[in-house]
Protein backbone atom coordinates (compact mmCIF):
# COMPACT_ATOMS: atom_id res chain seq x y z
CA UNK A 1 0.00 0.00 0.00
CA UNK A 2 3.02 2.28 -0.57
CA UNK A 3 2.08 5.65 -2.42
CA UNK A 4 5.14 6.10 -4.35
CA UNK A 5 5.33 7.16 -7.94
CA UNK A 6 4.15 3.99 -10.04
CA UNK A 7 4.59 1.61 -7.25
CA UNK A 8 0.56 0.04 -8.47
CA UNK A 9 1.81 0.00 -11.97
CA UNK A 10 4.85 -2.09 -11.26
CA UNK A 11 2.63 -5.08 -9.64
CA UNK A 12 2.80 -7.81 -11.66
CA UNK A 13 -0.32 -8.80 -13.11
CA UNK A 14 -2.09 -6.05 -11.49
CA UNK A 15 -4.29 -4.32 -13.97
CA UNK A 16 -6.90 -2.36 -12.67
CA UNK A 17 -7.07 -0.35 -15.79
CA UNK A 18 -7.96 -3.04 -17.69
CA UNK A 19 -11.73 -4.50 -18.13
CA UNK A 20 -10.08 -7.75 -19.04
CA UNK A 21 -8.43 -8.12 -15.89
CA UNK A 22 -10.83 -7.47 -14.15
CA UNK A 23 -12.90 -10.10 -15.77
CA UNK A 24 -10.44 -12.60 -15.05
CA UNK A 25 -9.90 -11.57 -11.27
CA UNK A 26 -14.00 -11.96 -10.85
CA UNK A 27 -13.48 -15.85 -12.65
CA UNK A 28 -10.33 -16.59 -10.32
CA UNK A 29 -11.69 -15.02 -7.02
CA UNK A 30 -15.29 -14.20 -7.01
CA UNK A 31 -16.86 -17.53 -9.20
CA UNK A 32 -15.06 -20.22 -7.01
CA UNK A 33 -16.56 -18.34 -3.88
CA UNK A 34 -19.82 -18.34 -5.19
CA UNK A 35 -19.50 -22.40 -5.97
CA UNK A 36 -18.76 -23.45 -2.76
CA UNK A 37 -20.91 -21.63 -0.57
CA UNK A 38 -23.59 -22.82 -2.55
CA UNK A 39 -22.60 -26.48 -1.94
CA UNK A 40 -22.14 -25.50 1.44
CA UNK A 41 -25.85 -24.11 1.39
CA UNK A 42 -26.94 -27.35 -0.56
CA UNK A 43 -25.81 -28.87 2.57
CA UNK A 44 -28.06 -27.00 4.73
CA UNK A 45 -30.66 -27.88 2.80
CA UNK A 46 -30.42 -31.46 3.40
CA UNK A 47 -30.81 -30.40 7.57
CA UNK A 48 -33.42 -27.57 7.23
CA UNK A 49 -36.83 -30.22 6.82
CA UNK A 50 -36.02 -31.54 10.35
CA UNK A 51 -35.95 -29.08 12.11
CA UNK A 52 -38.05 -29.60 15.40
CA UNK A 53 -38.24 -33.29 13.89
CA UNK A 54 -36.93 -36.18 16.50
CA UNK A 55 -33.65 -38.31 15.64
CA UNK A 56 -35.75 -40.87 15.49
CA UNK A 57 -37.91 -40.01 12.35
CA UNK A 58 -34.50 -38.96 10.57
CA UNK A 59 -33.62 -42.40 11.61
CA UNK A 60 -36.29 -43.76 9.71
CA UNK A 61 -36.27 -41.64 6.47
CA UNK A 62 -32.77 -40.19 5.91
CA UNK A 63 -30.21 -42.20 8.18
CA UNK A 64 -27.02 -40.84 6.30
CA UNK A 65 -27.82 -37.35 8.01
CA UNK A 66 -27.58 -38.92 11.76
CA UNK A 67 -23.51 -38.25 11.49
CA UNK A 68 -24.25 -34.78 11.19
CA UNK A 69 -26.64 -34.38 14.47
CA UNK A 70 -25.04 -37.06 16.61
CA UNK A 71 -21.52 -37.65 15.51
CA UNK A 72 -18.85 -37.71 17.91
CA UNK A 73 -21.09 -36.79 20.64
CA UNK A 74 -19.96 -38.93 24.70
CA UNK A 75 -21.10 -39.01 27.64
CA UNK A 76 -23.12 -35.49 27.16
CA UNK A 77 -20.69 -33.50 25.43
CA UNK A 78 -19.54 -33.72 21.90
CA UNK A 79 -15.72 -34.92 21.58
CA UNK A 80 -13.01 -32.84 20.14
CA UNK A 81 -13.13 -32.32 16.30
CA UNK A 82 -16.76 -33.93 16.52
CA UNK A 83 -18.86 -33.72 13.39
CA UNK A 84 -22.03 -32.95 15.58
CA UNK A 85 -19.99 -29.97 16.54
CA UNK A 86 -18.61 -28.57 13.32
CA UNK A 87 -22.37 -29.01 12.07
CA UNK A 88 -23.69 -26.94 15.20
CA UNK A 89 -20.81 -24.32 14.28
CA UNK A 90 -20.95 -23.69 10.36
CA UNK A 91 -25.31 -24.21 9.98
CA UNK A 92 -26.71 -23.55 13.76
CA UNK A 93 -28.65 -27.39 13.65
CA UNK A 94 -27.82 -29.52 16.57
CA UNK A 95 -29.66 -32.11 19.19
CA UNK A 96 -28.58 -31.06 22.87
CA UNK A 97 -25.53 -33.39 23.65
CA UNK A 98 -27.03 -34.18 27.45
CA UNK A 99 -30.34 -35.25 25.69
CA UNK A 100 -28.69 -37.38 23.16
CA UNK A 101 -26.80 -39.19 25.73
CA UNK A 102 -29.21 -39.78 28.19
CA UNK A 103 -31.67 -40.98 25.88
CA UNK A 104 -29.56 -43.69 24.16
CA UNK A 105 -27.79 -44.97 27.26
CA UNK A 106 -31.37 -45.46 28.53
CA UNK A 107 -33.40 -46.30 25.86
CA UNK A 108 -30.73 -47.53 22.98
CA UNK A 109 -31.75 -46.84 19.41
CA UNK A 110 -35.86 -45.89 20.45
CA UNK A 111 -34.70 -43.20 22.72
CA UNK A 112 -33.45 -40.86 19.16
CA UNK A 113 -37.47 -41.18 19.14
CA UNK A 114 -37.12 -38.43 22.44
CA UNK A 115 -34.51 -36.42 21.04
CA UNK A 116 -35.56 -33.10 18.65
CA UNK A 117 -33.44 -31.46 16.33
CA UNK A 118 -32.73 -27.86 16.82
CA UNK A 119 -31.83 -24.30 15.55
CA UNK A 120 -29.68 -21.71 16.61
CA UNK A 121 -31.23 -18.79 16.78
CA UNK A 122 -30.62 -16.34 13.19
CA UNK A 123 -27.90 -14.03 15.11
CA UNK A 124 -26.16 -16.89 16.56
CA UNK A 125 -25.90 -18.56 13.31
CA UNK A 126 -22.81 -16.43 11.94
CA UNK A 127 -21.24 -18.86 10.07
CA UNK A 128 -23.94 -19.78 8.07
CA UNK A 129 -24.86 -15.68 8.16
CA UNK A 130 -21.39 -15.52 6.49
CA UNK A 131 -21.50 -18.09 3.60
CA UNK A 132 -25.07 -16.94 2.60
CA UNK A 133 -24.02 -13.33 2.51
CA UNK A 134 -20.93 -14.16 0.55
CA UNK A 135 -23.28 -16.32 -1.81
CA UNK A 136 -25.63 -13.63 -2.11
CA UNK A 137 -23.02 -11.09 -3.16
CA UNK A 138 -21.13 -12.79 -5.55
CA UNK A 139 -23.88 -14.51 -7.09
CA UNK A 140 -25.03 -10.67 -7.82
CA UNK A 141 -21.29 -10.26 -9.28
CA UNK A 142 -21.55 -13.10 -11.66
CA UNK A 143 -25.23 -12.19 -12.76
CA UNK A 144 -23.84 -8.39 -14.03
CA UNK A 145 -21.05 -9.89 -15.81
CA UNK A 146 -22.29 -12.98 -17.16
CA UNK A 147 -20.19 -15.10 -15.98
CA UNK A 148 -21.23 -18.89 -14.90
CA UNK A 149 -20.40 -20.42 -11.54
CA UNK A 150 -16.65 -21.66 -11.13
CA UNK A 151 -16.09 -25.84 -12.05
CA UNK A 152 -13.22 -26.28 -8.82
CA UNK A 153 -12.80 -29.49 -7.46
CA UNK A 154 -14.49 -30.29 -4.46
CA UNK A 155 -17.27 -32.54 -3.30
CA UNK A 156 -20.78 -32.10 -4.04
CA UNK A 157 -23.38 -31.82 -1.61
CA UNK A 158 -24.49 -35.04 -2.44
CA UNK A 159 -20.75 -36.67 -2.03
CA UNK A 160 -20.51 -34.59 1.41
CA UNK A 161 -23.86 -36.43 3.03
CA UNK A 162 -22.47 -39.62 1.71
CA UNK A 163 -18.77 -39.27 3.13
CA UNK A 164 -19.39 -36.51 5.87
CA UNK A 165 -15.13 -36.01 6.39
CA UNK A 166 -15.39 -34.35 3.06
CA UNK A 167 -16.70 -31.81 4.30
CA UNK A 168 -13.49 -30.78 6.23
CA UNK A 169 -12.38 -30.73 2.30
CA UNK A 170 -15.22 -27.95 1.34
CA UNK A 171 -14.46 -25.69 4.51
CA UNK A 172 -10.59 -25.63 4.11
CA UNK A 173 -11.22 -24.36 0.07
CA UNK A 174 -13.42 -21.81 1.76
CA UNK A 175 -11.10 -21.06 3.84
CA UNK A 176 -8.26 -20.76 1.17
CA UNK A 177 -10.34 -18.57 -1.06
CA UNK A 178 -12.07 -15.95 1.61
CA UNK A 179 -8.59 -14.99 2.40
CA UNK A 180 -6.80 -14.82 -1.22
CA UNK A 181 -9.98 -12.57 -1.73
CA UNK A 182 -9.34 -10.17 1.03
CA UNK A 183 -7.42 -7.12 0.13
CA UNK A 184 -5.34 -7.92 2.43
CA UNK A 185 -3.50 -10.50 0.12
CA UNK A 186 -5.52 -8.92 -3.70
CA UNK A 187 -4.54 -6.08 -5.13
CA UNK A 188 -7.91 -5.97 -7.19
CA UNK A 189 -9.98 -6.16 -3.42
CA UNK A 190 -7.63 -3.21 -2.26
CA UNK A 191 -8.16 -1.38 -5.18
CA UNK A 192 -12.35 -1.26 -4.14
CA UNK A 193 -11.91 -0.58 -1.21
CA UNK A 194 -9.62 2.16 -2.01
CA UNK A 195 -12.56 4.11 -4.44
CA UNK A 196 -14.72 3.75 -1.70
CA UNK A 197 -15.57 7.31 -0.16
CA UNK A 198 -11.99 9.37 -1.63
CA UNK A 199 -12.08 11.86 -3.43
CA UNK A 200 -9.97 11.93 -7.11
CA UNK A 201 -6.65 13.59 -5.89
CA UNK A 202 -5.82 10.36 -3.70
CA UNK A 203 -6.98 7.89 -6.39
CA UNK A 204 -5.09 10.18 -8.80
CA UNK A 205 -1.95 10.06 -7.08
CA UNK A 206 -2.09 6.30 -6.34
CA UNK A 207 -3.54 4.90 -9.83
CA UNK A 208 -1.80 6.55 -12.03
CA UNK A 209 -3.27 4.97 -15.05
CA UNK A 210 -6.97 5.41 -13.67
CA UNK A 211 -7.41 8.83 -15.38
CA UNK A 212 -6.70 7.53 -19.26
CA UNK A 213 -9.06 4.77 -18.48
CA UNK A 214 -11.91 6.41 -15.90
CA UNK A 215 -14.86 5.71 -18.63
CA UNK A 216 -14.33 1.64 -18.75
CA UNK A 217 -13.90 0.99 -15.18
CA UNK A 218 -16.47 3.25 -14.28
CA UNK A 219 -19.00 1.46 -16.00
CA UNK A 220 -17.93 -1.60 -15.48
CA UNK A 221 -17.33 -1.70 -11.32
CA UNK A 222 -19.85 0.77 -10.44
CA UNK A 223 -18.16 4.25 -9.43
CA UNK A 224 -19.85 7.42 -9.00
CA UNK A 225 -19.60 10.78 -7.91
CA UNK A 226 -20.65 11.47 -4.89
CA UNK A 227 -19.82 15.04 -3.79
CA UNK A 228 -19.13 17.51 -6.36
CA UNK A 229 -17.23 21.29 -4.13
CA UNK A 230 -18.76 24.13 -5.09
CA UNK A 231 -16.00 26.33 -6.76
CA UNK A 232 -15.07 27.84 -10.14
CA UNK A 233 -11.49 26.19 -10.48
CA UNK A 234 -12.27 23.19 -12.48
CA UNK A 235 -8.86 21.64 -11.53
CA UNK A 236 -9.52 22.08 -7.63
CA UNK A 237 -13.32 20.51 -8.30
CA UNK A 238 -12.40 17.96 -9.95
CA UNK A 239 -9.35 16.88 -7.55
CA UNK A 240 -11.66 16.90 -4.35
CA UNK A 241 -14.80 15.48 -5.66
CA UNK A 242 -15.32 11.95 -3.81
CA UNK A 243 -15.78 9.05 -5.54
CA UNK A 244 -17.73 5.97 -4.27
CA UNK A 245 -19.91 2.66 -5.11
CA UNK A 246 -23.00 2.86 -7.02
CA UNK A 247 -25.12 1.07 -5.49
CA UNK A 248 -25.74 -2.51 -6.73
CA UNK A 249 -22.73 -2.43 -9.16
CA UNK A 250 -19.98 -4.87 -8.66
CA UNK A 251 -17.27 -2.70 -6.68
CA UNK A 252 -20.17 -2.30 -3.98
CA UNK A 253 -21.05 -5.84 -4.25
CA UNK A 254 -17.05 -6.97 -3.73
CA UNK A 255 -16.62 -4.56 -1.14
CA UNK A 256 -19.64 -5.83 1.00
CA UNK A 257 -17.80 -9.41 0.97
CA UNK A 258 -14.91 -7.53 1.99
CA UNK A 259 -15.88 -5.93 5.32
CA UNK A 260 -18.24 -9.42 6.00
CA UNK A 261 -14.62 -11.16 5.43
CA UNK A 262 -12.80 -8.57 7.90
CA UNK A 263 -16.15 -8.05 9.93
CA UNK A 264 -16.08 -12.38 10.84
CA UNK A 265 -13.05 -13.31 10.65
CA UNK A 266 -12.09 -10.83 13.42
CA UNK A 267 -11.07 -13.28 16.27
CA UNK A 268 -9.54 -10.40 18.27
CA UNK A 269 -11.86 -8.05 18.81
CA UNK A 270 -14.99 -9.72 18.56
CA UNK A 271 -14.02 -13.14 19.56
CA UNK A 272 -17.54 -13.67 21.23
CA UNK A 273 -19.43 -12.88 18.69
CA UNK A 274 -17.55 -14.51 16.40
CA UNK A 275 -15.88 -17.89 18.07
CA UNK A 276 -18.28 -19.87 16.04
CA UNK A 277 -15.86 -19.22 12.78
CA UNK A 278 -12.63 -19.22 14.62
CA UNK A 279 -13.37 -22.81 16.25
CA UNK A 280 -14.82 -24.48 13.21
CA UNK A 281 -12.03 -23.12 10.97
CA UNK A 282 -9.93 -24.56 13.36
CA UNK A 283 -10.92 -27.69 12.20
CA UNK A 284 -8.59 -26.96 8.86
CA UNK A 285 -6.22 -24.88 10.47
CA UNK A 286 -4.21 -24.28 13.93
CA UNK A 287 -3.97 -20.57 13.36
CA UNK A 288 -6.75 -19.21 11.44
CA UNK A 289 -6.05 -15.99 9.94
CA UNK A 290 -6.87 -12.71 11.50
CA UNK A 291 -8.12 -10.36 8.51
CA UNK A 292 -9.12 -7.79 10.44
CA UNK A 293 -6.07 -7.32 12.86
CA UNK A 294 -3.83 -7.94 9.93
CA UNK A 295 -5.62 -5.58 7.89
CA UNK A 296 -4.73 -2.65 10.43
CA UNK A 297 -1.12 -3.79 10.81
CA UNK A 298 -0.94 -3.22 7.38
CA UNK A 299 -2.26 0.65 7.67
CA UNK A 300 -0.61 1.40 10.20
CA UNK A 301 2.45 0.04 8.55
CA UNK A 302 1.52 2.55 5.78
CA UNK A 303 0.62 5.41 7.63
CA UNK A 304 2.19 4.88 11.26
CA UNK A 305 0.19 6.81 13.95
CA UNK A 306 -3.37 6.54 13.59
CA UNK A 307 -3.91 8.64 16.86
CA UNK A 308 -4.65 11.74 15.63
CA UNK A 309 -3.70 14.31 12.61
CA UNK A 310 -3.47 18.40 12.55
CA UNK A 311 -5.44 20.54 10.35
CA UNK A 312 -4.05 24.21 11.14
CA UNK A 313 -4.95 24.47 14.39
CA UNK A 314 -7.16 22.11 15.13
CA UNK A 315 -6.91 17.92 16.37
CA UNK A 316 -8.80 15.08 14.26
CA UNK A 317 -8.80 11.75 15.55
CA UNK A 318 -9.14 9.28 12.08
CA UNK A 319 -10.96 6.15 14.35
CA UNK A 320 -13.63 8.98 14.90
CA UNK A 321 -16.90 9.95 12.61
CA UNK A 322 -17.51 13.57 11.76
CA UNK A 323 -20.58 15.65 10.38
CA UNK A 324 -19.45 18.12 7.75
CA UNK A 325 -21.27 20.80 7.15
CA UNK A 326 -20.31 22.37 3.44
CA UNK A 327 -20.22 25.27 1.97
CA UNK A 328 -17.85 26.24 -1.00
CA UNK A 329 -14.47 25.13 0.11
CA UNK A 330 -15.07 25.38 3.69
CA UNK A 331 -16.39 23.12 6.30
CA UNK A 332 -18.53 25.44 8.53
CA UNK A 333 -19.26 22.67 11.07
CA UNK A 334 -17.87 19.66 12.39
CA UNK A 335 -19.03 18.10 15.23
CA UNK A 336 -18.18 14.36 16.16
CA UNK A 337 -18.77 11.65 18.49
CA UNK A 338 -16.46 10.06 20.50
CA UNK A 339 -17.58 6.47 21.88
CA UNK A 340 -16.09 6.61 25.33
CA UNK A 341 -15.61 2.59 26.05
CA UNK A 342 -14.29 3.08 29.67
CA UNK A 343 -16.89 5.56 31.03
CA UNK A 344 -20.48 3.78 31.43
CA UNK A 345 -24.17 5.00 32.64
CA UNK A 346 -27.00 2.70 33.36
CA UNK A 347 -30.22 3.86 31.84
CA UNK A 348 -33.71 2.78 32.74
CA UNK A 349 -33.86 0.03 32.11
CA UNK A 350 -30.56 -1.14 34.56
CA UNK A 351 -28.29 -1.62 31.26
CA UNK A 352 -25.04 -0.56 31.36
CA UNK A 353 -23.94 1.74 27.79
CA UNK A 354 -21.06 3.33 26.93
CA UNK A 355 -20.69 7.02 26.78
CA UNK A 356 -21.04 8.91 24.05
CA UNK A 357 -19.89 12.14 23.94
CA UNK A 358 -21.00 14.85 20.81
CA UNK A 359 -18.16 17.66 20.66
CA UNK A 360 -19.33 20.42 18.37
CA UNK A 361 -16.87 22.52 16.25
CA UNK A 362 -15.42 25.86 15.84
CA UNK A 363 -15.82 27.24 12.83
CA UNK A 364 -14.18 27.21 9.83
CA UNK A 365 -12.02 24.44 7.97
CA UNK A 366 -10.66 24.14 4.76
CA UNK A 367 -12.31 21.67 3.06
CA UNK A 368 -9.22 21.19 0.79
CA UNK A 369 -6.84 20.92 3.93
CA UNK A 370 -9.05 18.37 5.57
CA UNK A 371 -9.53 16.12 2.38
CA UNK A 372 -5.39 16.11 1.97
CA UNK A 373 -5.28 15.13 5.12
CA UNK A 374 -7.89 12.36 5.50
CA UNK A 375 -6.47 11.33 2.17
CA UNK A 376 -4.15 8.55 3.14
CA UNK A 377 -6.71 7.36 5.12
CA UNK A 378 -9.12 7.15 2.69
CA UNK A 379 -7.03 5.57 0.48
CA UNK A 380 -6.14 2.57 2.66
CA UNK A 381 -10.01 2.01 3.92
CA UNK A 382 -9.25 3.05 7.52
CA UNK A 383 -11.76 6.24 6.85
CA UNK A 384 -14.70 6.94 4.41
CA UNK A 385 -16.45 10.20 3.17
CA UNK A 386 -20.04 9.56 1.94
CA UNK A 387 -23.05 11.59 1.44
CA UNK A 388 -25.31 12.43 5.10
CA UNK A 389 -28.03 10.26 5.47
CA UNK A 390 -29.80 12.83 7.41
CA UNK A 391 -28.70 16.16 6.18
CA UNK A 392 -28.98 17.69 3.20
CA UNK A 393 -25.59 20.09 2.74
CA UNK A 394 -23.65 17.69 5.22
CA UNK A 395 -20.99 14.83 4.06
CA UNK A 396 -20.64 12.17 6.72
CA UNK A 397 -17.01 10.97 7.82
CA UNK A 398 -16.80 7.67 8.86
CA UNK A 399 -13.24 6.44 10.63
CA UNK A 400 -11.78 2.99 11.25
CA UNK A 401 -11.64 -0.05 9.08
CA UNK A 402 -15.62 -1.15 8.69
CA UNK A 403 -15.67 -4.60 10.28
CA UNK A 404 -18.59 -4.95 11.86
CA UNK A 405 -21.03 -6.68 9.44
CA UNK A 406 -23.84 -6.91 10.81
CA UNK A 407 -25.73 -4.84 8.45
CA UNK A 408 -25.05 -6.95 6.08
CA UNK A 409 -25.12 -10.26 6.95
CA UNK A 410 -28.60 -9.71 8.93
C-alpha cells in the first residue's frame, strides 16, 4: 500500500485499468466463492426439513444425516473435532448433547425417538450468516457480468452427506479462497476498497493509469460521484470530488464481501461474537487468519500513527466519525462523536452503555486541507467520506476499518 510514484503500476499482473483483468480476477476469485458456498448451502438444505423433527424419524427416512446431528457426541458432550460440533458451528442445527446421551444410554436406538433437532437462533448462526451473505453477493457479481459459476474441485453436496469427512475438504477451500480474496493479500480487493468514499486527488496520485481509463472501469465496477465542491477552479473541483460505489454495481457488491470477510473473521476483537468461525475453521487450520487485525497492521504500517492528525490548528482523531457541514471550500461545522468505552451509565432500564460524547466545532475548515489530510486514510479504507443520510448540505465521515457486518449479513 506504498504511495510512491508507479509503485501500483509495477505489480505484476495487477491491472486495474484493464476491463479484461478485471474479468479474469471476478473468474479466479469471485466464481469459485460463489461455488462453494452454494454447496455449502446445498448442505443445509439437506438439515433444514427436520428441524423440530426427533432423531428418530431422521432415523427412519434419511439415516445418512444422523452423522451430522449425533456424531462424535460422549457421555453429554460432543468430543473434540466432533462432526455434531462442526455441524452446530458452520449451519446452527444440533440435538442437545445431554439429551442425546441420556436418551440412548437409557433407551438404545428408540430413545433418538425423544430427542428433537434444533436451531440456533438467526444471530447466533454467523457462520452460516457468512457463507449466505458471501453467496448472495457474488452470485449478484456473476449475474452483471455474465459469468457462470466456477467448475473447482471439491465434493458435491451429495458426495458430502455420503462421506461426511469431506466436508473438512469444502471448509478448508473456503477457507483458502475468503482470504486470497481479502485485500489484504488482492490487489484488485484493495483497489475497491480504495474508491470507496476518496475523493480523485488520492486515487489520482495512487492509480496513475486510472485517469486515461476512468470511462471503462467506471462502467464496469460501479463508481460514482458522490460530492461535487462548489467552486469555479475546475482543476480544484475535480481533484476533491469523492468518488464511491454505485449502489448494486460490482465494486459495492465486492466490497460488502470484503468488510463481512474482515467483519467475521475478526477473532480479536470480537471473539464472542464470532468464536463460532474461529473454532470451526480450526478444524482446517491451527492458526486461522486474523483479517481484520492484519488488515490494520498493514495501515498502520503505511501510515504509522493513527492517533490523531493536525489541520491548522485544530486535532482530528481518524478512528472517529464527523458531520461536515459544506459550503464552497469550507467546512462550517464539524461536530463528532467520541464512543467513550471506559466511562459507562446505566439507563432505565438497569443496562449498562457506553458514553457517548457529541463535541461540536469551531468554525471554519478548509475543506481542501481536511480532504489532503484524510487522504491517506481514505485511500487505505481506515476512513470513508459519503453523502449524510440525514442532512442535506452535510458529508458524513466515517473512521476505522468497517468490520462490523452486521448490516449486512442480517
Amino acid at each position: 500500500m506504498t504511495e510512491m510514484c508507479g509503485y501500483y503500476e509495477s505489480i505484476s499482473g495487477f491491472q486495474y485499468w484493464n476491463v479484461k483483468a478485471w474479468k479474469q480476477y471476478i473468474q479466479q476469485n469471485i466464481a469459485p466463492l460463489y461455488s462453494i458456498t452454494t454447496t455449502l448451502l446445498e448442505v443445509r438444505d439437506e438439515f433444514a426439513p427436520y428441524i423440530g423433527n426427533s432423531l428418530g424419524a431422521i432415523t427412519n427416512s434419511r439415516r445418512e444425516l444422523l452423522p451430522f446431528l449425533a456424531g462424535g457426541i460422549k457421555d453429554g458432550d460432543y468430543s473434540r473435532y466432533s462432526l455434531a460440533k462442526l455441524t452446530r458451528l458452520i449451519y446452527g442445527f444440533y440435538v442437545d448433547p445431554r439429551e442425546f446421551s441420556s436418551a440412548v444410554s437409557s433407551l438404545g436406538e428408540e430413545g433418538l425417538s425423544e430427542v428433537v433437532v434444533k436451531a440456533e437462533k438467526k444471530e447466533n448462526s454467523v457462520f452460516l450468516r457468512l457463507i449466505s451473505g458471501l453467496n448472495r453477493s457474488s452470485g449478484h457479481v456473476l449475474e452483471l457480468v455474465d459469468v457462470g459459476p466456477s467448475e473447482i474441485s471439491i465434493p458435491s453436496s451429495d458426495e458430502i452427506i455420503k462421506q461426511p469427512e469431506k466436508i473438512l475438504d469444502v471448509l478448508k477451500e473456503f477457507y483458502r479462497l475468503s482470504i486470497s480474496l481479502s485485500a489484504n493479500h488482492n490487489y484488485y480487493t484493495f483497489f475497491i476498497v480504495s474508491n470507496r468514499g476518496t475523493h480523485w486527488r488520492a486515487l489520482r496520485e495512487g492509480y496513475h493509469k486510472l485517469e486515461e481509463n476512468l470511462d471503462a472501469i467506471k462502467e464496469f465496477l460501479g463508481l460514482e460521484e458522490i460530492f461535487i465542491p462548489e467552486t469555479g477552479k475546475e482543476d480544484v473541483q475535480k481533484d476533491y470530488t469523492i468518488w464511491s460505489h454505485s449502489r448494486g454495481g460490482i465494486a459495492e457488491s465486492i466490497y460488502s464481501m470484503q468488510v463481512g470477510l474482515w467483519g467475521r473473521f475478526n477473532f480479536e476483537v470480537e471473539t464472542e461474537i464470532n468464536k463460532p468461525i474461529e473454532d470451526a475453521l480450526r478444524y482446517i487450520t491451527k492458526n486461522p487468519e486474523d483479517l481484520a487485525k492484519g488488515y490494520i497492521g498493514l495501515v498502520k504500517e503505511a501510515l504509522g500513527d493513527l492517533k490523531e492528525i493536525h489541520i491548522g490548528n485544530e486535532r482530528f482523531y481518524p478512528k472517529d466519525s464527523y458531520d461536515l457541514k459544506i459550503e464552497g471550500l469550507w467546512i462550517t461545522d464539524w461536530p463528532n462523536e467520541t464512543l467513550i468505552s471506559d466511562a459507562k451509565f446505566t439507563n432505565a432500564a438497569g443496562v449498562a452503555r457506553d458514553v457517548i460524547i457529541r463535541e461540536h466545532s469551531k468554525p471554519k475548515l478548509s475543506l481542501i486541507d481536511f480532504l489532503d489530510k484524510l487522504g491517506p486514510y481514505l485511500f487505505t479504507g481506515y476512513g470513508e467520506i459519503s453523502e449524510h443520510p440525514k442532512h442535506t448540505g452535510y458529508l458524513k465521515y466515517y473512521g476505522d476499518i468497517p468490520m462490523n457486518a452486521v448490516w449486512w449479513l442480517g
